[in-house]
PDB file of N, CA and C in Angstrom:
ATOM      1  N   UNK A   1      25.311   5.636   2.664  1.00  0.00           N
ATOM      2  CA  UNK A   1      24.723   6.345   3.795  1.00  0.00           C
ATOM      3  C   UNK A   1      23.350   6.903   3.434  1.00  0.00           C
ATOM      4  N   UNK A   2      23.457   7.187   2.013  1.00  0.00           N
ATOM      5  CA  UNK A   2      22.253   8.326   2.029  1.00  0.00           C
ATOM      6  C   UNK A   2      20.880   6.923   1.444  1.00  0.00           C
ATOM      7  N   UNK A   3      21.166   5.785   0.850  1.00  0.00           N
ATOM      8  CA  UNK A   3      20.202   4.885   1.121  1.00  0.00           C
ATOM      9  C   UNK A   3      19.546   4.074   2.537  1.00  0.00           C
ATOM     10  N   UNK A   4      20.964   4.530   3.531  1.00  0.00           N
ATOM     11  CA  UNK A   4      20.108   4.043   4.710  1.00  0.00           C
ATOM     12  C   UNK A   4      19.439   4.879   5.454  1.00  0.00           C
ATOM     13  N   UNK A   5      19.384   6.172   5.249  1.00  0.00           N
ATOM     14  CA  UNK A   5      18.674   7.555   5.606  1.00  0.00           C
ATOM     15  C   UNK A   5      17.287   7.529   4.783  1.00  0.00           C
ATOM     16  N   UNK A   6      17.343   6.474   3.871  1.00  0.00           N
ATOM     17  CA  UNK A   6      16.116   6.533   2.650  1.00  0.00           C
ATOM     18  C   UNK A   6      15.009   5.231   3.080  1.00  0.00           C
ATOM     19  N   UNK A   7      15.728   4.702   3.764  1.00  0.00           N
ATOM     20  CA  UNK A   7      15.076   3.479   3.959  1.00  0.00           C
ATOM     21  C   UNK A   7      14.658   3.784   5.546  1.00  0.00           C
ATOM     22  N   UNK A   8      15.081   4.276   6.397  1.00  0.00           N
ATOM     23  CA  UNK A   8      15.104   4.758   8.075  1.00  0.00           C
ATOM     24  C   UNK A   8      13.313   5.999   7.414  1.00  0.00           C
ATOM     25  N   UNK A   9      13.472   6.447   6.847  1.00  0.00           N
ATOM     26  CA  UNK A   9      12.506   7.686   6.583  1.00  0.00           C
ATOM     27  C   UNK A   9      11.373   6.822   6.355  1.00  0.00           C
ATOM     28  N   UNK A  10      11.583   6.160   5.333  1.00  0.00           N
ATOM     29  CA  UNK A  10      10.479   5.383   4.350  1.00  0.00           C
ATOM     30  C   UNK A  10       9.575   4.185   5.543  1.00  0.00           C
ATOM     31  N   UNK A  11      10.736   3.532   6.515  1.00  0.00           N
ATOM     32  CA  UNK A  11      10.080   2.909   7.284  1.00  0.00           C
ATOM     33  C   UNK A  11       9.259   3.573   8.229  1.00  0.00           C
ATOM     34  N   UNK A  12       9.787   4.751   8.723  1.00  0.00           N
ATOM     35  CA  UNK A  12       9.162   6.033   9.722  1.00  0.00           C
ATOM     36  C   UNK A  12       8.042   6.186   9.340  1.00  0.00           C
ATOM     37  N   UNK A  13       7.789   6.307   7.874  1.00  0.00           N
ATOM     38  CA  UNK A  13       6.416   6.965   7.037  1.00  0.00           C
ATOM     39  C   UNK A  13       5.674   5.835   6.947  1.00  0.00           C
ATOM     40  N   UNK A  14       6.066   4.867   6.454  1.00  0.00           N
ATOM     41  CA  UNK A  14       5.158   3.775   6.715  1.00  0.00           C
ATOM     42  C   UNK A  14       4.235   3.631   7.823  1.00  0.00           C
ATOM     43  N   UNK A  15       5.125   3.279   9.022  1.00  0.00           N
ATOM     44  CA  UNK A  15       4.855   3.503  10.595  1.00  0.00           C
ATOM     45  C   UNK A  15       3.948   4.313  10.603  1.00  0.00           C
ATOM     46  N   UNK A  16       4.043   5.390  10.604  1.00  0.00           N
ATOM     47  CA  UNK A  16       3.076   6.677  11.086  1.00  0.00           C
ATOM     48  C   UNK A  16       1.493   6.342  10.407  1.00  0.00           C
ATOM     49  N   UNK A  17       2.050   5.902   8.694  1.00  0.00           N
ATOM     50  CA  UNK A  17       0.991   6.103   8.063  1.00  0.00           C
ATOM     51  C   UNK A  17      -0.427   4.739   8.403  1.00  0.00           C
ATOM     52  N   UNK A  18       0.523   3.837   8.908  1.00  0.00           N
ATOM     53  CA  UNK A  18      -0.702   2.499   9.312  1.00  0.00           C
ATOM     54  C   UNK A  18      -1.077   2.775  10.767  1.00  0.00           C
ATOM     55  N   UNK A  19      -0.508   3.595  11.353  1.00  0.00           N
ATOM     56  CA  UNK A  19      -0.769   4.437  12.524  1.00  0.00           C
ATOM     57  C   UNK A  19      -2.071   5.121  12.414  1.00  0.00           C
ATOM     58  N   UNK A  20      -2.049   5.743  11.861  1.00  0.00           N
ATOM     59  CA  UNK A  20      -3.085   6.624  11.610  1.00  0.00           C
ATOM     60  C   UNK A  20      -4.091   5.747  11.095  1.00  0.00           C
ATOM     61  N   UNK A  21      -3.970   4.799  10.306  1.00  0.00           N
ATOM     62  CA  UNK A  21      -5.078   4.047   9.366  1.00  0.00           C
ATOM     63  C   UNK A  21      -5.836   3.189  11.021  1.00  0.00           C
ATOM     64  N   UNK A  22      -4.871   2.819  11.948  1.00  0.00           N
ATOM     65  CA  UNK A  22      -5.305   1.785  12.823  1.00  0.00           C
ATOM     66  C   UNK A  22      -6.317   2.695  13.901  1.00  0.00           C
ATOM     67  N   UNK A  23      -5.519   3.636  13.917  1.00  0.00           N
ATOM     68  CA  UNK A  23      -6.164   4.983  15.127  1.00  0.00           C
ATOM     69  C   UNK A  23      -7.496   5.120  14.499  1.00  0.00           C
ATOM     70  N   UNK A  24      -7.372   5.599  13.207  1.00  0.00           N
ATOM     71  CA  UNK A  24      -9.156   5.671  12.730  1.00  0.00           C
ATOM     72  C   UNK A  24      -9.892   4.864  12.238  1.00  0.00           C
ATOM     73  N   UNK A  25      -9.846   3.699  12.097  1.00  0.00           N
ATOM     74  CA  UNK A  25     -10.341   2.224  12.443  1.00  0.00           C
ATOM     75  C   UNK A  25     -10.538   1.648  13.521  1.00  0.00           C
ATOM     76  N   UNK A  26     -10.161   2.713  14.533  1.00  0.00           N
ATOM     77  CA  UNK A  26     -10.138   1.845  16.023  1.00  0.00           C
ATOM     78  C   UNK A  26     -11.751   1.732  16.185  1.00  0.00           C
ATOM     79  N   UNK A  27     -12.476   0.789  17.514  1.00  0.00           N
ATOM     80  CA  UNK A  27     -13.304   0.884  17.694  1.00  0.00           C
ATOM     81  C   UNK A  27     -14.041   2.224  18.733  1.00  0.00           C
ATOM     82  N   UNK A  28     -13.190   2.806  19.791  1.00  0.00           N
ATOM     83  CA  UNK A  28     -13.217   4.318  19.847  1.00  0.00           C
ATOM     84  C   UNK A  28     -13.926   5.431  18.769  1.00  0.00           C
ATOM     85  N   UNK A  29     -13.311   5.164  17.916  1.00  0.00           N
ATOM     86  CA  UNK A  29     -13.500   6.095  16.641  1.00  0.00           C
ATOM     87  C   UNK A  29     -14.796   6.031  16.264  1.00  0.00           C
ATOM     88  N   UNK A  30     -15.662   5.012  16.365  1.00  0.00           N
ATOM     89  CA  UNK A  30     -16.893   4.371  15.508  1.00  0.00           C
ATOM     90  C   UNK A  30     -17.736   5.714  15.287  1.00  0.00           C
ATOM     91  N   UNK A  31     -18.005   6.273  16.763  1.00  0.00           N
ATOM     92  CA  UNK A  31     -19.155   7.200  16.711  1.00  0.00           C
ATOM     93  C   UNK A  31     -18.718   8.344  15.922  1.00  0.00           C
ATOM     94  N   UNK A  32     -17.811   8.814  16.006  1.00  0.00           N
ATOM     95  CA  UNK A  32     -17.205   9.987  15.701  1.00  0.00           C
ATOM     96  C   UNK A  32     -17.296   9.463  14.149  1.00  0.00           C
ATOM     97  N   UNK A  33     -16.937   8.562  13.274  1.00  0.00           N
ATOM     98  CA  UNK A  33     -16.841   7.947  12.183  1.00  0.00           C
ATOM     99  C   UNK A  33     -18.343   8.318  11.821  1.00  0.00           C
ATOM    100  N   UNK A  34     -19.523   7.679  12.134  1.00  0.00           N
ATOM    101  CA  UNK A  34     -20.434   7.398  12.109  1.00  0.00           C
ATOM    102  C   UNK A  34     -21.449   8.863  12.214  1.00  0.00           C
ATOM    103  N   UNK A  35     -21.069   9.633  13.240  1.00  0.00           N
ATOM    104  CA  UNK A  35     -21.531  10.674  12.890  1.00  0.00           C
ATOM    105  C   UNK A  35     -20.761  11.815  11.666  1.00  0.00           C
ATOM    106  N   UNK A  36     -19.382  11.577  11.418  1.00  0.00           N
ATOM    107  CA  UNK A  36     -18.783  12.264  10.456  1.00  0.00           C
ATOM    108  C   UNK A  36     -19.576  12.353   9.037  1.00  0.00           C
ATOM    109  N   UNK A  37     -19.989  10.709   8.809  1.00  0.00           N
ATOM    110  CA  UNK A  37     -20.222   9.942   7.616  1.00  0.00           C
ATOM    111  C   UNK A  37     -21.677  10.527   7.446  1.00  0.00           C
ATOM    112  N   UNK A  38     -22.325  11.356   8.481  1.00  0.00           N
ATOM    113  CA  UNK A  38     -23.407  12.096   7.798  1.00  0.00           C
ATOM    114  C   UNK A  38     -24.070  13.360   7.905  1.00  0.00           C
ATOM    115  N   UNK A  39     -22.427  13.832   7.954  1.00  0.00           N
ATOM    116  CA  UNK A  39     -22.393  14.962   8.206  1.00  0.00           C
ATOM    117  C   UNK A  39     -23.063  15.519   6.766  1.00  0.00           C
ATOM    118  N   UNK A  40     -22.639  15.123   5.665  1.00  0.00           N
ATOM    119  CA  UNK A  40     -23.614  15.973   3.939  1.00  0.00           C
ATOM    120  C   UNK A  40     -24.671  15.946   4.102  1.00  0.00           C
ATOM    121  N   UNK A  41     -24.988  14.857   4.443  1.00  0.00           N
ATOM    122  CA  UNK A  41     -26.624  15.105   4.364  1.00  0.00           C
ATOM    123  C   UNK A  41     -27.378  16.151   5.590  1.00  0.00           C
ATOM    124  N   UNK A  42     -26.393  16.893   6.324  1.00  0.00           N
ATOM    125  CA  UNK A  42     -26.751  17.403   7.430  1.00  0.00           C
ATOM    126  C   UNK A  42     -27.252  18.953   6.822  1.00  0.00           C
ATOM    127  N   UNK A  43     -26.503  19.131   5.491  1.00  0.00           N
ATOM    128  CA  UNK A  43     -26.677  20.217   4.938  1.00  0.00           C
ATOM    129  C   UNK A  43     -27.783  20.839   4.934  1.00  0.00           C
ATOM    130  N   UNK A  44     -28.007  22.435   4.846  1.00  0.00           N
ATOM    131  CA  UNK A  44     -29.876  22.984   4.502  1.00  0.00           C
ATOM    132  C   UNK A  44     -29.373  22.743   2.433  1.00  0.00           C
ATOM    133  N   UNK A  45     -30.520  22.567   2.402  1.00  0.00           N
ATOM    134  CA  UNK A  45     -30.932  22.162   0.688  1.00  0.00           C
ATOM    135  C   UNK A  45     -30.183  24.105  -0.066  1.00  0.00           C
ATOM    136  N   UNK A  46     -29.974  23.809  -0.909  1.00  0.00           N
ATOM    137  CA  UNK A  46     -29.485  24.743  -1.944  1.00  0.00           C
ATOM    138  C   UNK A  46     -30.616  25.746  -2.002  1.00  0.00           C
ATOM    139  N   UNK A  47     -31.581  24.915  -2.467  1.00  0.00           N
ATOM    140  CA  UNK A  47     -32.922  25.947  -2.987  1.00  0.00           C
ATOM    141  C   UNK A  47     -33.820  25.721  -1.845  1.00  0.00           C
ATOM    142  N   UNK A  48     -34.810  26.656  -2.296  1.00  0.00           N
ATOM    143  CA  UNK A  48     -36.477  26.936  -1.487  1.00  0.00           C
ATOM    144  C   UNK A  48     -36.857  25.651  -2.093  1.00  0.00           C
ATOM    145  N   UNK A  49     -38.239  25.567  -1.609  1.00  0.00           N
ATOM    146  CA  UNK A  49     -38.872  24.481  -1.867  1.00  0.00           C
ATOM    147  C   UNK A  49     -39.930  24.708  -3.715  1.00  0.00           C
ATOM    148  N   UNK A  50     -39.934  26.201  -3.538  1.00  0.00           N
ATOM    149  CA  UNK A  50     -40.704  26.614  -5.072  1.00  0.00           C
ATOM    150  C   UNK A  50     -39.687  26.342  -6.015  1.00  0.00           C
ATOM    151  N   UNK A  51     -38.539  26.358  -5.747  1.00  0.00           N
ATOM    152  CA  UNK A  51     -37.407  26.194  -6.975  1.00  0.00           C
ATOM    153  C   UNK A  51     -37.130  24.891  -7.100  1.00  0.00           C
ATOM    154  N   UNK A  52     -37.798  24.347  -5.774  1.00  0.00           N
ATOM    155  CA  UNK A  52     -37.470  22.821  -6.127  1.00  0.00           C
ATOM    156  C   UNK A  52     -38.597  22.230  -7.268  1.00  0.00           C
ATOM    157  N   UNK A  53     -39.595  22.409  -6.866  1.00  0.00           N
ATOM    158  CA  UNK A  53     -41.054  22.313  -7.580  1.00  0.00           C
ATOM    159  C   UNK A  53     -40.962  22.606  -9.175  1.00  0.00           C
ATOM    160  N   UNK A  54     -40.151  23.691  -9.384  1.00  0.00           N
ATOM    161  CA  UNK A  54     -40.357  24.351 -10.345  1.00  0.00           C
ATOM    162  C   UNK A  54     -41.034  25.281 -10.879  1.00  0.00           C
ATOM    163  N   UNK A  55     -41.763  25.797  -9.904  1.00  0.00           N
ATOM    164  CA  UNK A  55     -42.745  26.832  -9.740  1.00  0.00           C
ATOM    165  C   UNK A  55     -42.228  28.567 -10.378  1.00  0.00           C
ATOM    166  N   UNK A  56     -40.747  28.555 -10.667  1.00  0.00           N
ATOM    167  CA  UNK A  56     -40.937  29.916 -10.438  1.00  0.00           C
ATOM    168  C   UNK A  56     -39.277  29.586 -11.818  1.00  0.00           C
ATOM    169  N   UNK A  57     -39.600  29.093 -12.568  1.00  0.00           N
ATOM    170  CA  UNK A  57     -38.762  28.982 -13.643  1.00  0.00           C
ATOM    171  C   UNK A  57     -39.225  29.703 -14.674  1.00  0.00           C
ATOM    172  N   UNK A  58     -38.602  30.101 -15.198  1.00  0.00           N
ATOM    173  CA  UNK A  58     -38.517  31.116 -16.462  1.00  0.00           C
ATOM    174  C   UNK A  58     -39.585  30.443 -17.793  1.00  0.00           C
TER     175      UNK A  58
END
């Protein structure tokens, strides 16, 4: 019993999990993908621009 409760789960998880892989592969998704994918570089920079330079190092 408790291997066919193991195998019923395992197929469930499977399921769900290529579910999800297909949902965010869909072509729907692209933009949302596409703008996600640059979202880091969306960041403000760490430093000023003098610390970038090196202007103000020890």
């Amino acid at each position: 019993m408790v291997g066919y409760l193991s195998a019923i789960v395992t197929a469930i998880s499977m399921a769900t999990f290529f579910g999800i892989v297909w949902w965010a592969c869909s072509r729907g998704r692209q933009g949302a993908n596409r703008e996600s994918a640059m979202l880091p570089f969306a960041l403000p920079d760490e430093f000023g621009q003098e610390q970038q330079d090196g202007a103000n190092r020890s």
